[in-house]
N, C-alpha and C. Protein backbone atom coordinates (compact mmCIF):
# COMPACT_ATOMS: atom_id res chain seq x y z
N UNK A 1 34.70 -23.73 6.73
CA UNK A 1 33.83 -22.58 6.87
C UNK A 1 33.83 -21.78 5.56
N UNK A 2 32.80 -21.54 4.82
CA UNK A 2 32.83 -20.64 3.55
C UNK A 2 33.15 -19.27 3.96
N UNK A 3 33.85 -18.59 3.19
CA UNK A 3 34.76 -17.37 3.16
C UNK A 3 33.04 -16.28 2.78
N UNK A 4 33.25 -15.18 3.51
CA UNK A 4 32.26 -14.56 2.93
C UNK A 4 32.68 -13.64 1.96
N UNK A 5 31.81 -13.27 0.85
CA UNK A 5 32.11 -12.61 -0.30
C UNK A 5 31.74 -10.79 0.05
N UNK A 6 31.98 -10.17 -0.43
CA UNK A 6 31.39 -9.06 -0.55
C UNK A 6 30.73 -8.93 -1.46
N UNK A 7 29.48 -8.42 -1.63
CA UNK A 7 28.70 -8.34 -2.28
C UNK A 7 27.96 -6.77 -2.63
N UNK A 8 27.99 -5.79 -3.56
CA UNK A 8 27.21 -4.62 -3.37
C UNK A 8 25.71 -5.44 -3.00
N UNK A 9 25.22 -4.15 -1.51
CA UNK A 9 24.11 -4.81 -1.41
C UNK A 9 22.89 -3.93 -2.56
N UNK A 10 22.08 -4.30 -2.91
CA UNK A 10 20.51 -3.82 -3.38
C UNK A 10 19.86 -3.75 -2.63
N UNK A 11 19.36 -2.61 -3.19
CA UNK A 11 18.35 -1.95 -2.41
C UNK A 11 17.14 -1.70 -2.91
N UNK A 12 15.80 -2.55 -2.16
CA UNK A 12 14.75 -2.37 -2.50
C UNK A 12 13.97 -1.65 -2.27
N UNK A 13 13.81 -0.99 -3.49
CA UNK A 13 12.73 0.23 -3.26
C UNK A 13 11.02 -0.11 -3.08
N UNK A 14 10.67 0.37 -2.01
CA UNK A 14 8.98 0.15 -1.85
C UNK A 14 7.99 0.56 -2.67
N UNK A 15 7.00 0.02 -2.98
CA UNK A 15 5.96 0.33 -3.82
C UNK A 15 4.80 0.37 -3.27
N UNK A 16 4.82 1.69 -2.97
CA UNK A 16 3.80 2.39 -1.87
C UNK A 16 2.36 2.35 -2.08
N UNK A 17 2.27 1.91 -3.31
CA UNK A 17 0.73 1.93 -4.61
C UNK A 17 0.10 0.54 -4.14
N UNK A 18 0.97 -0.95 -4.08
CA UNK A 18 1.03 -1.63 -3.54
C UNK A 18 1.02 -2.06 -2.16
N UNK A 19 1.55 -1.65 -1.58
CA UNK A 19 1.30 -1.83 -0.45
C UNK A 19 0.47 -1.05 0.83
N UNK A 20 0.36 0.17 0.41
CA UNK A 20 -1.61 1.05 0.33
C UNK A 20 -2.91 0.63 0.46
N UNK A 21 -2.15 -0.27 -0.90
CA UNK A 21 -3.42 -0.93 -1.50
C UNK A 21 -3.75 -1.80 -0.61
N UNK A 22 -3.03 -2.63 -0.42
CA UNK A 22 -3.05 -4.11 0.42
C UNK A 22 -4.10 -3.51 1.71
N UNK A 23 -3.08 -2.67 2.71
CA UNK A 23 -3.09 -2.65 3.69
C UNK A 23 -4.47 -2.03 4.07
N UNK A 24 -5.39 -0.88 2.54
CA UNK A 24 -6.63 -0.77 2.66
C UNK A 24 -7.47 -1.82 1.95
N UNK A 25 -7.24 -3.23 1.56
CA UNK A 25 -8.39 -3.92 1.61
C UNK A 25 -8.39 -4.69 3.06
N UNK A 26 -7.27 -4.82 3.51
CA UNK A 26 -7.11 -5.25 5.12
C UNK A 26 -7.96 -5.04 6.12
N UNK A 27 -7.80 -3.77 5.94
CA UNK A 27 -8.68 -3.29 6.95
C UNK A 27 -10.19 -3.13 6.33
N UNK A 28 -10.41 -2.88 5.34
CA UNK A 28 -12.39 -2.79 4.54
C UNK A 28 -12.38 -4.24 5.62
N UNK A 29 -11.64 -5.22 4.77
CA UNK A 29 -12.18 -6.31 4.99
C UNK A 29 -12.41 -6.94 6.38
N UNK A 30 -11.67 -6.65 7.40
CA UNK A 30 -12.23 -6.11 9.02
C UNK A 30 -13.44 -5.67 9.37
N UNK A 31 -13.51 -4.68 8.64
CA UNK A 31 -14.29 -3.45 8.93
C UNK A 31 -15.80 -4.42 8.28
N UNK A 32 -15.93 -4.98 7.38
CA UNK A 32 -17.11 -5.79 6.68
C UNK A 32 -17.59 -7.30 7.61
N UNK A 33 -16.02 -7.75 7.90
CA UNK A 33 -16.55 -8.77 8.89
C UNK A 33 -16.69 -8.64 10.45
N UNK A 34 -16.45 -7.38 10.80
CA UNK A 34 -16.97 -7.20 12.19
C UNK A 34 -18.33 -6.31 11.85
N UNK A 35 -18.52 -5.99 10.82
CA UNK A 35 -19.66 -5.15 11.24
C UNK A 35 -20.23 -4.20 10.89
N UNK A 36 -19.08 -3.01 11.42
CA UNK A 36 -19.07 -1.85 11.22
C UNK A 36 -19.26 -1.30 10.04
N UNK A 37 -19.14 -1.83 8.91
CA UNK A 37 -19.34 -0.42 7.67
C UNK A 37 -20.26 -1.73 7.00
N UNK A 38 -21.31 -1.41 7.25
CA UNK A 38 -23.07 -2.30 6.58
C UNK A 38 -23.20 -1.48 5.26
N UNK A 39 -23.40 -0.41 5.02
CA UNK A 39 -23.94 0.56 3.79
C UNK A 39 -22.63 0.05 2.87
N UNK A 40 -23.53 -0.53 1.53
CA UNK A 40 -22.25 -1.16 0.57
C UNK A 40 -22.03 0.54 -0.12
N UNK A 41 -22.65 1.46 -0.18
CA UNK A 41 -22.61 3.02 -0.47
C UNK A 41 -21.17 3.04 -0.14
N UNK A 42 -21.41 3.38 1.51
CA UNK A 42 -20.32 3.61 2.58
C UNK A 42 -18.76 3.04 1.87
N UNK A 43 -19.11 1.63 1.54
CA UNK A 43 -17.51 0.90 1.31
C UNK A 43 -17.12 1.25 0.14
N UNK A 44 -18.11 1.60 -0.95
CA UNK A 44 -17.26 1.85 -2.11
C UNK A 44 -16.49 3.31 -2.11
N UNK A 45 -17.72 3.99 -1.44
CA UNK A 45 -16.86 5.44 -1.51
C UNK A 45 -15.20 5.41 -0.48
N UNK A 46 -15.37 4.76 0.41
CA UNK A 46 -14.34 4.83 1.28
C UNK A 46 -13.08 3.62 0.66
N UNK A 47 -13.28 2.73 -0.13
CA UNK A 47 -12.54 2.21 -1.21
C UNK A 47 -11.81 3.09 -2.67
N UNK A 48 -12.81 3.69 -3.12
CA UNK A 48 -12.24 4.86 -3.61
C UNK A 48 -11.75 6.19 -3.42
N UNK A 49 -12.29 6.36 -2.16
CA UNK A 49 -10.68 7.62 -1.44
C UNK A 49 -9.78 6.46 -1.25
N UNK A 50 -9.74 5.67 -0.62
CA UNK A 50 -8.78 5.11 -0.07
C UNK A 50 -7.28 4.83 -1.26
N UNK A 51 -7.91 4.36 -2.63
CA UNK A 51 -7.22 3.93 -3.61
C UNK A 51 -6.60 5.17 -4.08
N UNK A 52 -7.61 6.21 -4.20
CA UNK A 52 -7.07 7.75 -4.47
C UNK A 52 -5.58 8.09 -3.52
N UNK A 53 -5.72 8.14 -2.42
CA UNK A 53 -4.92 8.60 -1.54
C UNK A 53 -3.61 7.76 -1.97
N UNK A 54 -3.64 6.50 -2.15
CA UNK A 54 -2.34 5.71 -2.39
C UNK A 54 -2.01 6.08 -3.24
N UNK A 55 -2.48 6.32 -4.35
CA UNK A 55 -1.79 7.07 -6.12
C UNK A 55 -1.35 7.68 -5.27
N UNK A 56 -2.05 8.86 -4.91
CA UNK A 56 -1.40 10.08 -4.70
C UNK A 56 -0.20 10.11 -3.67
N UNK A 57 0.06 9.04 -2.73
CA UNK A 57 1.11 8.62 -2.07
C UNK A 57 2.12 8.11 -2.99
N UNK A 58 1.75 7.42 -3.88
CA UNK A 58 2.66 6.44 -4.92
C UNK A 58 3.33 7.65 -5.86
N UNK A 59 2.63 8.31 -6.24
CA UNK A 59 3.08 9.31 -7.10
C UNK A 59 3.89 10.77 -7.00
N UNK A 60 3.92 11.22 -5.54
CA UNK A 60 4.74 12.17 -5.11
C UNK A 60 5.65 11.02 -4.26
N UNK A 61 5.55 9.93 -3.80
CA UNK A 61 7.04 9.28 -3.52
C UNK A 61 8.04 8.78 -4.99
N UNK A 62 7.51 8.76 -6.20
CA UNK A 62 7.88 8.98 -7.41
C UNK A 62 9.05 9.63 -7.81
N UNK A 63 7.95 11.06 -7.70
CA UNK A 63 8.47 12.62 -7.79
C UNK A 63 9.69 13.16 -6.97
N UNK A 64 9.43 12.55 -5.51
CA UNK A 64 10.61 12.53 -4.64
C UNK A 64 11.71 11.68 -4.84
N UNK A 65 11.62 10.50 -5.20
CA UNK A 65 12.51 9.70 -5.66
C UNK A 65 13.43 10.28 -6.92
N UNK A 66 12.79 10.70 -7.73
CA UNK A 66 13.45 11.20 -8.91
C UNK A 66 13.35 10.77 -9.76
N UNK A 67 12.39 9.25 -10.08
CA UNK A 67 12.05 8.34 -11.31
C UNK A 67 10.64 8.15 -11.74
């Protein structure tokens, strides 16, 4: 049986900019193949709050972090 080691664990910090991001083309892209958001107007503007809002998530979890 191998002996287990101790190891300091790491800790991964999230990248909220990233994964924002993701999770709002996820859903556009729902939202385009069921239907619902037809006006290509509609998607860009709601693509660009959407991207806005994640900076601005990414960047005061930053600030809070301390780095």
């Amino acid at each position: 049986m191998p002996r287990e080691v101790e190891r300091p664990r790491r800790v991964h910090r999230t990248d909220w900019m990233a994964l924002l991001s993701g999770l709002l083309f996820i859903v556009l892209g729902i939202l385009v193949v069921t239907r619902t958001i037809g006006d290509p107007l509609v998607l860009v503007g709601v693509l660009v709050l959407g991207l806005a809002g994640a900076g601005l998530v990414a960047i005061v979890a930053r600030v809070v972090r301390g780095k």
